[in-house]
Protein backbone atom coordinates (compact mmCIF):
# COMPACT_ATOMS: atom_id res chain seq x y z
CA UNK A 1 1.51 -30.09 4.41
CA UNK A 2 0.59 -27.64 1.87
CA UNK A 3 2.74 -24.42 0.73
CA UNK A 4 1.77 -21.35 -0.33
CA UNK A 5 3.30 -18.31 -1.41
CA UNK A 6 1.83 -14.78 -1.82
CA UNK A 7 0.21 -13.94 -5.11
CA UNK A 8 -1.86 -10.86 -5.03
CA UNK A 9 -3.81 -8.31 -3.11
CA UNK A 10 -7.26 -7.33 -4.21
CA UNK A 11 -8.74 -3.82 -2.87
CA UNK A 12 -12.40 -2.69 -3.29
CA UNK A 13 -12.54 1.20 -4.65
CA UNK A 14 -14.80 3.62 -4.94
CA UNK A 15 -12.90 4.85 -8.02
CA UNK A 16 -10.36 2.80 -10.10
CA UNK A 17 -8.48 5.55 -11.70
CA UNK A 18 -8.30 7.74 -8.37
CA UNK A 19 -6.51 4.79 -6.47
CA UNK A 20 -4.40 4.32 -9.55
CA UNK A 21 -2.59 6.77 -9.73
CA UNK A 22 -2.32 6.83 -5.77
CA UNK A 23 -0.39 3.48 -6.25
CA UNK A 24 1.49 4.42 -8.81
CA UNK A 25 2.97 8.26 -7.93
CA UNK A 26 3.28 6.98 -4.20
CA UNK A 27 5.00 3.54 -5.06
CA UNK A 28 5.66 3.69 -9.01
CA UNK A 29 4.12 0.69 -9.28
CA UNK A 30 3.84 -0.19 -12.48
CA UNK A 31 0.39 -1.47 -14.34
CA UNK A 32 -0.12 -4.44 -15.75
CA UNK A 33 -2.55 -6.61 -18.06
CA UNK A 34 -5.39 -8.02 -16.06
CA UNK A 35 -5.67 -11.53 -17.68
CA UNK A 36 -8.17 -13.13 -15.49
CA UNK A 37 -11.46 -11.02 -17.11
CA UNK A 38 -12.66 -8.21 -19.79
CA UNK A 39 -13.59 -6.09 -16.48
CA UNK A 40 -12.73 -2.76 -15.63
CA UNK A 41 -10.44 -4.22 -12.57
CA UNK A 42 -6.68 -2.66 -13.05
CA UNK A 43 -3.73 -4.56 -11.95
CA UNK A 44 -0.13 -3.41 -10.51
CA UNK A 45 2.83 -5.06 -10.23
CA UNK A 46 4.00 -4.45 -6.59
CA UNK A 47 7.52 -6.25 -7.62
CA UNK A 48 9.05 -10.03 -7.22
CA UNK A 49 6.03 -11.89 -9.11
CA UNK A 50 3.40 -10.14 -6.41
CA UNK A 51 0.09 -7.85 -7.24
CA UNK A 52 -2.34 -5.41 -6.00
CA UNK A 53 -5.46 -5.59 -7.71
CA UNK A 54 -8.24 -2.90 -7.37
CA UNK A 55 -11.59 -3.60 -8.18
CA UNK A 56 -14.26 -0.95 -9.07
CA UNK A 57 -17.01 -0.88 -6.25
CA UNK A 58 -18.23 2.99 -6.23
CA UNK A 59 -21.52 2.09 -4.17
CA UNK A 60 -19.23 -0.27 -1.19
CA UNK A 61 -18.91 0.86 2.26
CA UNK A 62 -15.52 0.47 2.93
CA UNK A 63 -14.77 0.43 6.63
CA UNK A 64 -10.65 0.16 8.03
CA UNK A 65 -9.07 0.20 10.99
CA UNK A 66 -4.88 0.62 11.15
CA UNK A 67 -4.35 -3.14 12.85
CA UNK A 68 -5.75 -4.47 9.05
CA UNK A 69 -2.61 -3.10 7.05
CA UNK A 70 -0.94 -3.42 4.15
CA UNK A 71 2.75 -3.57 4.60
CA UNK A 72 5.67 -2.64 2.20
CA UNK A 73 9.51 -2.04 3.34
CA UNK A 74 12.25 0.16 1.48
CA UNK A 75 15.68 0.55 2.30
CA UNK A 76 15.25 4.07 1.20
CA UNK A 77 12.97 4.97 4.50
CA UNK A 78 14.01 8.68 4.60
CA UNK A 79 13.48 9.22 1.07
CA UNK A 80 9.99 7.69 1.32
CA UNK A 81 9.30 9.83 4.30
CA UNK A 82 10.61 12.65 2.50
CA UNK A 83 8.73 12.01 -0.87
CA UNK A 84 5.18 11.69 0.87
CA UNK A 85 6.17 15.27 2.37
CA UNK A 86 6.62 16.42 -0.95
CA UNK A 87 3.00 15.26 -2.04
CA UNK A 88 1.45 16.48 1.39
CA UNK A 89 0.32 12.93 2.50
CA UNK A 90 0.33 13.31 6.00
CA UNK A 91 1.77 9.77 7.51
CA UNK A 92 1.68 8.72 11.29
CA UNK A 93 3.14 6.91 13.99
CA UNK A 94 1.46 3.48 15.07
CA UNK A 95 -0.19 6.30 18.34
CA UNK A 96 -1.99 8.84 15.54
CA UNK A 97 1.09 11.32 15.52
CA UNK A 98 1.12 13.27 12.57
CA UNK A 99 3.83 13.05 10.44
CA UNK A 100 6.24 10.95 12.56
CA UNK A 101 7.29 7.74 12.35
CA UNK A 102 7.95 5.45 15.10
CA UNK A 103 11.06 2.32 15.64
CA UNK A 104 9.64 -0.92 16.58
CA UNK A 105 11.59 -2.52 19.72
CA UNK A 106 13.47 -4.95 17.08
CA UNK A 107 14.69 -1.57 15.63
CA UNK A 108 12.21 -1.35 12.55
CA UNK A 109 11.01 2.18 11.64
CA UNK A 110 7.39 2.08 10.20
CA UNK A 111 5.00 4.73 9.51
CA UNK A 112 1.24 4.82 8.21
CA UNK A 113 -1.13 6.63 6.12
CA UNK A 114 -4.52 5.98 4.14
CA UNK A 115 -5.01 5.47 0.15
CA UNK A 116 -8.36 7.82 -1.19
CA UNK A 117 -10.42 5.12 0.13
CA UNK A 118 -9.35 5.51 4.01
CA UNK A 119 -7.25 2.17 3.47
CA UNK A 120 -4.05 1.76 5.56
CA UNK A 121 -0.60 1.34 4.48
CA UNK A 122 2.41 0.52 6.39
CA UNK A 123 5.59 1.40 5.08
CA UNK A 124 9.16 0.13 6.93
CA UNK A 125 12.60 -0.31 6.56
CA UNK A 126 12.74 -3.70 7.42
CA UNK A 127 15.60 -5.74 5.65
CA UNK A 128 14.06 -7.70 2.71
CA UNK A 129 13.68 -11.75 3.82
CA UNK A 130 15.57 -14.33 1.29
């Protein structure tokens, strides 16, 4: 059997700078050389070797739904929650309540909200897998 291991997540945007600096005063994720081409695609390390790429398509329709997530967990939930107050980014619970999170029944707090292109982002406090 094959293995695999996570490498990078690619995003379509209408605008590459917009979502940039979304990723990187929500997350401080840090930027990072895109080696693979010349184009005006951006890069960000999201930590441990893994990526999020965004990719400049202003004329895509870009349609999301919360079940197609992307997922990151802090042990610093409260702070996280408390720093997207501070920017006004309203989050939710998994239900559509504003600016509430809810626990999972394994115990796992999550809550969600949308980058500027309506794309949805989990954020947890699950403990970090070794």
């Amino acid at each position: 059997m094959h293995t695999f291991a996570f490498n990078h997540l690619a995003l379509a945007v209408k605008d590459v700078s917009e979502s940039m600096t979304f990723y990187q005063q929500i997350f401080d994720f840090k930027e990072i050389e895109n080696t693979a081409s010349k184009s005006k695609t951006r890069w960000l390390s999201i930590g441990e070797g893994k990526e999020l790429h965004i990719i400049p398509r202003p004329k895509a329709s870009i349609k999301t739904v919360k079940s197609v997530h992307i997922a990151f967990s802090t042990n610093e939930f409260n702070a996280f929650q408390s720093h997207l107050k501070s920017l006004n980014i309203c989050y939710f619970d998994w239900s559509g309540t504003p600016n509430t999170f809810n626990v999972r029944d394994d115990g796992i707090k999550q809550l969600y909200f949308q980058d500027p292109n309506s794309y949805w982002i989990e954020v947890n406090d699950a403990p970090g897998k070794k």
